[in-house]
C-alpha atoms as a PDB file:
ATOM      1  CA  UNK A   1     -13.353  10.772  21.768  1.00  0.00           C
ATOM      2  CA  UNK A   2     -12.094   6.788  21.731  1.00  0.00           C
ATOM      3  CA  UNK A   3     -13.186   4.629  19.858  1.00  0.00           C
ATOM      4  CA  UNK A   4     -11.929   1.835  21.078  1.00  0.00           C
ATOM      5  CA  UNK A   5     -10.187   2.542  24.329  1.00  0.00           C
ATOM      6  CA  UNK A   6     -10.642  -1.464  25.458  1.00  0.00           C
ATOM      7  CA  UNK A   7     -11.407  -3.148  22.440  1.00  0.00           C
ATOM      8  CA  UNK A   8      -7.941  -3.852  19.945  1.00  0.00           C
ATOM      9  CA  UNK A   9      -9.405  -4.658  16.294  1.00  0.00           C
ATOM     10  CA  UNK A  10      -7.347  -5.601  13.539  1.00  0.00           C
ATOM     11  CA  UNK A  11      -9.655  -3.297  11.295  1.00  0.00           C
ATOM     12  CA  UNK A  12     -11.346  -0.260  11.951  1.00  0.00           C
ATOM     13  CA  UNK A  13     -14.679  -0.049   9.984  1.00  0.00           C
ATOM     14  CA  UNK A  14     -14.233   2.154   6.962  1.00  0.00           C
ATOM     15  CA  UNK A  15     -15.830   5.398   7.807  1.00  0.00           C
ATOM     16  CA  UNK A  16     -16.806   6.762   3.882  1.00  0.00           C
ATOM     17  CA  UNK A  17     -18.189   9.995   2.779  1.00  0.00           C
ATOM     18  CA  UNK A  18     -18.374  11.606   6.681  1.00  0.00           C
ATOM     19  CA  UNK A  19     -18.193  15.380   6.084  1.00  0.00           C
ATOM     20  CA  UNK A  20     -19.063  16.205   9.622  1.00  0.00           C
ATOM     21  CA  UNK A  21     -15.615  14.405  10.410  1.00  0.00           C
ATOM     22  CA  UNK A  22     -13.148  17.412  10.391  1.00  0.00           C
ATOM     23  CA  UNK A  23     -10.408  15.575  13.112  1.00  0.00           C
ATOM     24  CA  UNK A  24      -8.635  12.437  12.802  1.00  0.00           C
ATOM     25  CA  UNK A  25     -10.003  10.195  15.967  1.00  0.00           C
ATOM     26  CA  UNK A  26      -8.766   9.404  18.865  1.00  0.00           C
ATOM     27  CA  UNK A  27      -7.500   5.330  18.479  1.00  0.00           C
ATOM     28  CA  UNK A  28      -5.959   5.383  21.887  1.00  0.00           C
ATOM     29  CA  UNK A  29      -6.264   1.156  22.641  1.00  0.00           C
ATOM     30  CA  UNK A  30      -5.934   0.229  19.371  1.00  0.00           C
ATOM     31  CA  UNK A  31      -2.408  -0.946  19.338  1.00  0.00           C
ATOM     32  CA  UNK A  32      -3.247  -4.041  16.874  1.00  0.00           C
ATOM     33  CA  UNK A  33      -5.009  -2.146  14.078  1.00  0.00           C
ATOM     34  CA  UNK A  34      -3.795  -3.187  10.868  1.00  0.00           C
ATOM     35  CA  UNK A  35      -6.389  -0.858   8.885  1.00  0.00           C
ATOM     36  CA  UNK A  36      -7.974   2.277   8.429  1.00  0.00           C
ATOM     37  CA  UNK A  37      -9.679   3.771   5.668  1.00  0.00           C
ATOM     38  CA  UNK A  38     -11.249   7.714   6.697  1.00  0.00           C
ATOM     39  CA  UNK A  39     -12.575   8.787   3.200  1.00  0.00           C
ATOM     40  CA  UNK A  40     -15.012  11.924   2.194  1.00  0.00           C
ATOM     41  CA  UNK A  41     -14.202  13.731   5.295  1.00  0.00           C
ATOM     42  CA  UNK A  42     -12.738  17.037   5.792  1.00  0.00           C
ATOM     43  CA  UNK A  43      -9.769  16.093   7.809  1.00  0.00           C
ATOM     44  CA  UNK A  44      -6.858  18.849   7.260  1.00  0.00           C
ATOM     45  CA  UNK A  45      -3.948  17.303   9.780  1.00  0.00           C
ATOM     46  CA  UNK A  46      -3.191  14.526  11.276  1.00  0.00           C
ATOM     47  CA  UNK A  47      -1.851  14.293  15.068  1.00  0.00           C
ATOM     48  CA  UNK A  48       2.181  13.949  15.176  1.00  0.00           C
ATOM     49  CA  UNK A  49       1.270  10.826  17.886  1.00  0.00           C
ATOM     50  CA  UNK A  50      -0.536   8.862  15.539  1.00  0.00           C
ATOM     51  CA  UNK A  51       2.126   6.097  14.542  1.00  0.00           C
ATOM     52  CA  UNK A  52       2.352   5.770  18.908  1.00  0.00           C
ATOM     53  CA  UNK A  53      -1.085   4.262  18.961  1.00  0.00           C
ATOM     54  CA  UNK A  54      -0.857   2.205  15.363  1.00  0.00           C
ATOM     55  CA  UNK A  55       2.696   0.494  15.157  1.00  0.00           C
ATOM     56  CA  UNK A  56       1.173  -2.373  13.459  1.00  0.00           C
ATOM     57  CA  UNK A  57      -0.807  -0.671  10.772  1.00  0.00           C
ATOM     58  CA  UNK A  58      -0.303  -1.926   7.242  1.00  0.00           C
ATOM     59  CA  UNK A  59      -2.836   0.124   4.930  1.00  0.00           C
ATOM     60  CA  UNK A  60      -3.910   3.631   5.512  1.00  0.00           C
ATOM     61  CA  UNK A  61      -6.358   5.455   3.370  1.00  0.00           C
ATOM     62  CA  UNK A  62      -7.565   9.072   4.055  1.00  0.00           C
ATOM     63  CA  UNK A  63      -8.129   9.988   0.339  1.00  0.00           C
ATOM     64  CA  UNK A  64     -10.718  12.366  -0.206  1.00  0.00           C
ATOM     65  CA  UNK A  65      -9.937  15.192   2.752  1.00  0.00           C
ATOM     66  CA  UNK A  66      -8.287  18.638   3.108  1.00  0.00           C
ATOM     67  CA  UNK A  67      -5.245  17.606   4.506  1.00  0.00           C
ATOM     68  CA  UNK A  68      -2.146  19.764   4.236  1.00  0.00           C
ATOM     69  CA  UNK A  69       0.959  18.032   5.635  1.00  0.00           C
ATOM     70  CA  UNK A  70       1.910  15.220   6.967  1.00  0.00           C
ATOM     71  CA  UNK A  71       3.208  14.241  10.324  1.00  0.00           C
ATOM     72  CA  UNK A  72       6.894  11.472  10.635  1.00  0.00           C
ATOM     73  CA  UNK A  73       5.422   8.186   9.906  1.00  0.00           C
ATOM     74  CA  UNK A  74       8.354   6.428  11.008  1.00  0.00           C
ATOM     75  CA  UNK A  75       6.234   4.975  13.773  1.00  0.00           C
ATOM     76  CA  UNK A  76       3.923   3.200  11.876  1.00  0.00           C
ATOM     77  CA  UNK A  77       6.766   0.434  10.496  1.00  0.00           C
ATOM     78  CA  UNK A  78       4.490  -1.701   9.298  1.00  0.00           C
ATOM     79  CA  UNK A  79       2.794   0.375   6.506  1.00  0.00           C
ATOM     80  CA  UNK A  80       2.270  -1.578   3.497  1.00  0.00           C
ATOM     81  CA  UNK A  81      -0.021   0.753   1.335  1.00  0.00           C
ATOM     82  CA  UNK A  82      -0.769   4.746   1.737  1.00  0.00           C
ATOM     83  CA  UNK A  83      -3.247   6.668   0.004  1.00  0.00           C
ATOM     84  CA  UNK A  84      -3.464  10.001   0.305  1.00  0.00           C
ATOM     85  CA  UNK A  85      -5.060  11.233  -2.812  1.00  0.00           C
ATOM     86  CA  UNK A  86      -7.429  14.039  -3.887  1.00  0.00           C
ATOM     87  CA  UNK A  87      -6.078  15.936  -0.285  1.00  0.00           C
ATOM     88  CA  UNK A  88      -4.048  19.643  -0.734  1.00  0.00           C
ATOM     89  CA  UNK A  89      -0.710  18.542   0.691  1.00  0.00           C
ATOM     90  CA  UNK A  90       1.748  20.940  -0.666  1.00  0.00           C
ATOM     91  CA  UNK A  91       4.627  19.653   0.590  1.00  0.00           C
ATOM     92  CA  UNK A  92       6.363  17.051   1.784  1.00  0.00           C
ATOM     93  CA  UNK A  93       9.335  16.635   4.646  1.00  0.00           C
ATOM     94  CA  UNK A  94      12.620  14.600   4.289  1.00  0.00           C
ATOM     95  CA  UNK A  95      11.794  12.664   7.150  1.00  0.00           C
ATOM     96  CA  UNK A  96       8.098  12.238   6.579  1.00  0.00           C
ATOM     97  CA  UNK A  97       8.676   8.916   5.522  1.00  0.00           C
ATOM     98  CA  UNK A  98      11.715   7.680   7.272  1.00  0.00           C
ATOM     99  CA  UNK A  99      11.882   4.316   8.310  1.00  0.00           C
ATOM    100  CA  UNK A 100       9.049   2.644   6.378  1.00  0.00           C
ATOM    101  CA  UNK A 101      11.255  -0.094   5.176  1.00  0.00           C
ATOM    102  CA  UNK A 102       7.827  -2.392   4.138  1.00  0.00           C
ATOM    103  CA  UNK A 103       5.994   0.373   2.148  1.00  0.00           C
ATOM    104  CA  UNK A 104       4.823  -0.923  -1.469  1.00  0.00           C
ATOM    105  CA  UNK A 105       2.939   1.656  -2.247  1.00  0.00           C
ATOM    106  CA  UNK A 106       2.206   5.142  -2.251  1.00  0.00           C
ATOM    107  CA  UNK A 107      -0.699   7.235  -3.553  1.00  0.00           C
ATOM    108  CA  UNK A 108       0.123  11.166  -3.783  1.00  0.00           C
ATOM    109  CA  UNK A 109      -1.816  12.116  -7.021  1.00  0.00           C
ATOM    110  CA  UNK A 110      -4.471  15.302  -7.103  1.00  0.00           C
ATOM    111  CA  UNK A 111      -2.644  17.058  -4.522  1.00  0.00           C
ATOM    112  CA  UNK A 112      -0.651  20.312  -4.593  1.00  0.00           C
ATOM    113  CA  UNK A 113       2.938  19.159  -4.649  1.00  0.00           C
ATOM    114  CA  UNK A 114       5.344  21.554  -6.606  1.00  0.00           C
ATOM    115  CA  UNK A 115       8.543  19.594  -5.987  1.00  0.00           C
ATOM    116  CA  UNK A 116       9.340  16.591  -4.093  1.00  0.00           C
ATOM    117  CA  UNK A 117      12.517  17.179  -1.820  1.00  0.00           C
ATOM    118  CA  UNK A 118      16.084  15.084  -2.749  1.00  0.00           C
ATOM    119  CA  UNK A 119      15.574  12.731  -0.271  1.00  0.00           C
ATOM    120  CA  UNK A 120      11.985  12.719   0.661  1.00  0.00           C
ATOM    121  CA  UNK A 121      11.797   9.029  -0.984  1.00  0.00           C
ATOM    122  CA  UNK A 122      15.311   7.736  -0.228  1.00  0.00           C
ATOM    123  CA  UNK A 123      14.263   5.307   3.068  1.00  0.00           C
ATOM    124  CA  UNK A 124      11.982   3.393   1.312  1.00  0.00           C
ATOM    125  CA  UNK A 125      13.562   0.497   0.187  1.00  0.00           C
ATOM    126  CA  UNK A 126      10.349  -1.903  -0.899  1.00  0.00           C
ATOM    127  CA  UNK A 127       7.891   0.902  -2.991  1.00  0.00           C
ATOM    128  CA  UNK A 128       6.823  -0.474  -6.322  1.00  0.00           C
ATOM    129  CA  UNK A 129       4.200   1.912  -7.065  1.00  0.00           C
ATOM    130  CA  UNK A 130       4.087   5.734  -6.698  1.00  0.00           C
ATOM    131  CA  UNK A 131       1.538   7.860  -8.073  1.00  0.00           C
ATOM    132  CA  UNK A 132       2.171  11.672  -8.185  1.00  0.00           C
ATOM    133  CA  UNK A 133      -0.088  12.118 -10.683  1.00  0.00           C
ATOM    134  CA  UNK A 134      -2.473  15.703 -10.869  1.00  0.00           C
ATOM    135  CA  UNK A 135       0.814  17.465  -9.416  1.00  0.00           C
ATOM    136  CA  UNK A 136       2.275  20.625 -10.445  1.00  0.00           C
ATOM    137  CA  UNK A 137       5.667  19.001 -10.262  1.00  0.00           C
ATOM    138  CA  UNK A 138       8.184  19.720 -12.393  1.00  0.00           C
ATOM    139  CA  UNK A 139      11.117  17.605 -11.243  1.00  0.00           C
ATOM    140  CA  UNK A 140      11.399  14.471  -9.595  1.00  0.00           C
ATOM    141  CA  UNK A 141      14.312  13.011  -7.534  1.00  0.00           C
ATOM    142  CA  UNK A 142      15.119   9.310  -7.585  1.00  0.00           C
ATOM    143  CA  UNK A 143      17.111   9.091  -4.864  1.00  0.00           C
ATOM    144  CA  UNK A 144      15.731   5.570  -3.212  1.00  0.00           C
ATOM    145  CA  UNK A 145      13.561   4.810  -5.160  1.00  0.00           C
ATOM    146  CA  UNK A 146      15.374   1.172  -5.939  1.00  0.00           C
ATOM    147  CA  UNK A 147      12.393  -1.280  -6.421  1.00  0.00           C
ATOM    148  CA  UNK A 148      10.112   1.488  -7.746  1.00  0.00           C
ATOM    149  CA  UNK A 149       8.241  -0.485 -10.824  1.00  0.00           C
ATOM    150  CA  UNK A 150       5.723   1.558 -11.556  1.00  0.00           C
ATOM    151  CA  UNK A 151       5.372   5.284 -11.406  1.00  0.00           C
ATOM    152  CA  UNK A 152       2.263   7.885 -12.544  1.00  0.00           C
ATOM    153  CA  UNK A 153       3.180  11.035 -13.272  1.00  0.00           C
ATOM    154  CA  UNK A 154      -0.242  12.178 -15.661  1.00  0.00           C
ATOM    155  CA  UNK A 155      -1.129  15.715 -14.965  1.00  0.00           C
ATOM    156  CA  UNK A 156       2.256  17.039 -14.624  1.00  0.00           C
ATOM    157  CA  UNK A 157       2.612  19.221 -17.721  1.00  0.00           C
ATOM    158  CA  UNK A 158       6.089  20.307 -17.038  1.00  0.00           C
ATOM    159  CA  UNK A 159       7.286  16.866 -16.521  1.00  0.00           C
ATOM    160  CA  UNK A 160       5.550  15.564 -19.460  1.00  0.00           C
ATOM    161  CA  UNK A 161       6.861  18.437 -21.512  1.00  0.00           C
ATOM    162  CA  UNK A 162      10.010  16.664 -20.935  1.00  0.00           C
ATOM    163  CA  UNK A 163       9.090  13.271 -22.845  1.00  0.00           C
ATOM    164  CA  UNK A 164       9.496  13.286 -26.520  1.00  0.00           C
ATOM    165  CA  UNK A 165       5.989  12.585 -28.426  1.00  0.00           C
ATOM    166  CA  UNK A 166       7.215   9.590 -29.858  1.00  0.00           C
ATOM    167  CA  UNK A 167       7.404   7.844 -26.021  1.00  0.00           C
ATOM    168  CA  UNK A 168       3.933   9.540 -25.171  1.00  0.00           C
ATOM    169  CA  UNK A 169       1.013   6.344 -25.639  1.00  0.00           C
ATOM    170  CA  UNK A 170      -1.502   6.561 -28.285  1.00  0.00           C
ATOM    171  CA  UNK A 171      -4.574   7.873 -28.610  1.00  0.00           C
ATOM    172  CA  UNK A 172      -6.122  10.671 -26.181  1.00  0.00           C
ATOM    173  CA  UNK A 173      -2.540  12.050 -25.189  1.00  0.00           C
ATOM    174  CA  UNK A 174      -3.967  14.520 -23.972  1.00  0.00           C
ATOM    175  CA  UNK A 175      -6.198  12.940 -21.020  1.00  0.00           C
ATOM    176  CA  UNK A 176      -3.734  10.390 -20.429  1.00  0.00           C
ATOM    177  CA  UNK A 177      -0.363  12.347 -21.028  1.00  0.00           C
ATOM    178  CA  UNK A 178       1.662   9.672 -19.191  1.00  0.00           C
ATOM    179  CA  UNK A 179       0.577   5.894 -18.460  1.00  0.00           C
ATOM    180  CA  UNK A 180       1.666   3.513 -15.300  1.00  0.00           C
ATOM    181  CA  UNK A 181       4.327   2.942 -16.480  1.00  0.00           C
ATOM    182  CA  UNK A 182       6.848  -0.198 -16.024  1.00  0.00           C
ATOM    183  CA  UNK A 183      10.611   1.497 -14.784  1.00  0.00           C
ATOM    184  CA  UNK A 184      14.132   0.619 -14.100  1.00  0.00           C
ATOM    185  CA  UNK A 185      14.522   4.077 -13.120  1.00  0.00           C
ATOM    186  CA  UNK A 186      17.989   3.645 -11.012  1.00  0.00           C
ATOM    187  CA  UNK A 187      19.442   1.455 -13.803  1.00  0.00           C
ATOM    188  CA  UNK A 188      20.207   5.145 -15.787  1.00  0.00           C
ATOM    189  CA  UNK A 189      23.899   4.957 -15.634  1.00  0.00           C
ATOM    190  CA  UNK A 190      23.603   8.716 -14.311  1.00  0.00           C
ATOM    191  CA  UNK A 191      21.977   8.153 -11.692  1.00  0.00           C
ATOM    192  CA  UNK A 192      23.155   7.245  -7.778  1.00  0.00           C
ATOM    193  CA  UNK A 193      21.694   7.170  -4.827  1.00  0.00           C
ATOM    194  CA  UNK A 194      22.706  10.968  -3.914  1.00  0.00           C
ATOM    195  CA  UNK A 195      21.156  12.017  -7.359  1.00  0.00           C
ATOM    196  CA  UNK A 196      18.608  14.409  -7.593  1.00  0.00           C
ATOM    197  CA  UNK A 197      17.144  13.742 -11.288  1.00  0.00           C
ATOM    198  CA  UNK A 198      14.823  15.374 -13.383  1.00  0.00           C
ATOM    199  CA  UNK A 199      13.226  13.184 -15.461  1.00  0.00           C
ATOM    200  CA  UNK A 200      13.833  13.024 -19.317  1.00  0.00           C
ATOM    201  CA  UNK A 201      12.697  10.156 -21.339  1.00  0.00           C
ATOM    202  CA  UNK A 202      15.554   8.087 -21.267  1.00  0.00           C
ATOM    203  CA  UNK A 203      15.079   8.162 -16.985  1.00  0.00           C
ATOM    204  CA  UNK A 204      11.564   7.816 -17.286  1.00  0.00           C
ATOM    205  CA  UNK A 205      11.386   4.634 -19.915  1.00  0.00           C
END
């Protein structure tokens, strides 16, 4: 069904806590959305069209569903801010997000990621902030990730393994194994572009 099939709004009304929702909808006519936010529903894919219909979309939340993969995004050039957490993707494509030169920041944590592929996060020259926190990761590649500032990585005992007690914060370790933490993580002078690093502490801090 459209929603909007005359109608182009910049923002589609979040739609929160909708179980019954189990399909991404139909924005056919909605070529000037900038946002949507699709929360509590049971959503498990999204349609490989979807960047067609929302080229100018610059925040995209869909935490909070069942989905399993994810579709190219290079359509949707003008994403700012994804969050995709507490959804069971399990893994993520090379090209999944190709091409989203403007994306700040991305939200992967409480999913079921294992690994993240070598260069899965190399075309995405303006992220900040990643969380991959509530993984089962236990590597991460760097590859691209030039402006990255901040990074989560809590809930990932086999990367946090890797991180000497002494850099671990103080106090309740063991709920918050591994804080947002500030990074220069290309400036490790073993690191390039083609790198595919697991982190230790000296990559991580």
């Amino acid at each position: 069904k459209k929603i909007f099939p005359h109608y182009p709004p910049l923002f589609l009304s979040p739609l929160t806590e909708t179980p019954e929702l189990v399909e991404f909808p139909d924005l056919t006519g909605t070529v000037s959305l900038e946002s949507v936010t699709i929360t509590g529903a049971q959503i498990t894919s999204l349609p490989a069209s979807m960047c067609e219909q929302l080229q100018r979309l610059q925040l995209l939340d869909l935490s909070f569903n069942r989905i399993q993969g994810l579709p190219q995004l290079s359509g949707c050039d003008a994403l700012v801010k994804i969050d995709l957490h507490h959804n069971e993707i399990a893994d993520l494509e090379e090209h999944t997000f190709q091409g989203l030169m403007s994306l700040r920041s991305l939200d992967l944590s409480w999913n079921h990621l294992t690994a993240v592929k070598p260069q899965t996060f190399s075309a995405l020259p303006a992220l900040t902030k990643l969380d991959l926190s509530s993984n089962q990761l236990s590597s991460l590649p760097l590859a691209g990730l030039r402006s990255l500032t901040h990074l989560r990585l809590a809930g990932n005992t086999q990367l946090v393994e890797l991180l000497a007690p002494e850099d671990l914060p103080r106090g309740d370790g063991a709920s918050v194994p591994l804080p947002l933490l500030p990074l220069h993580l290309l400036s490790h002078p073993n690191t390039s572009p083609n790198t595919t690093t697991t982190p230790t502490t000296s990559s991580l801090l």
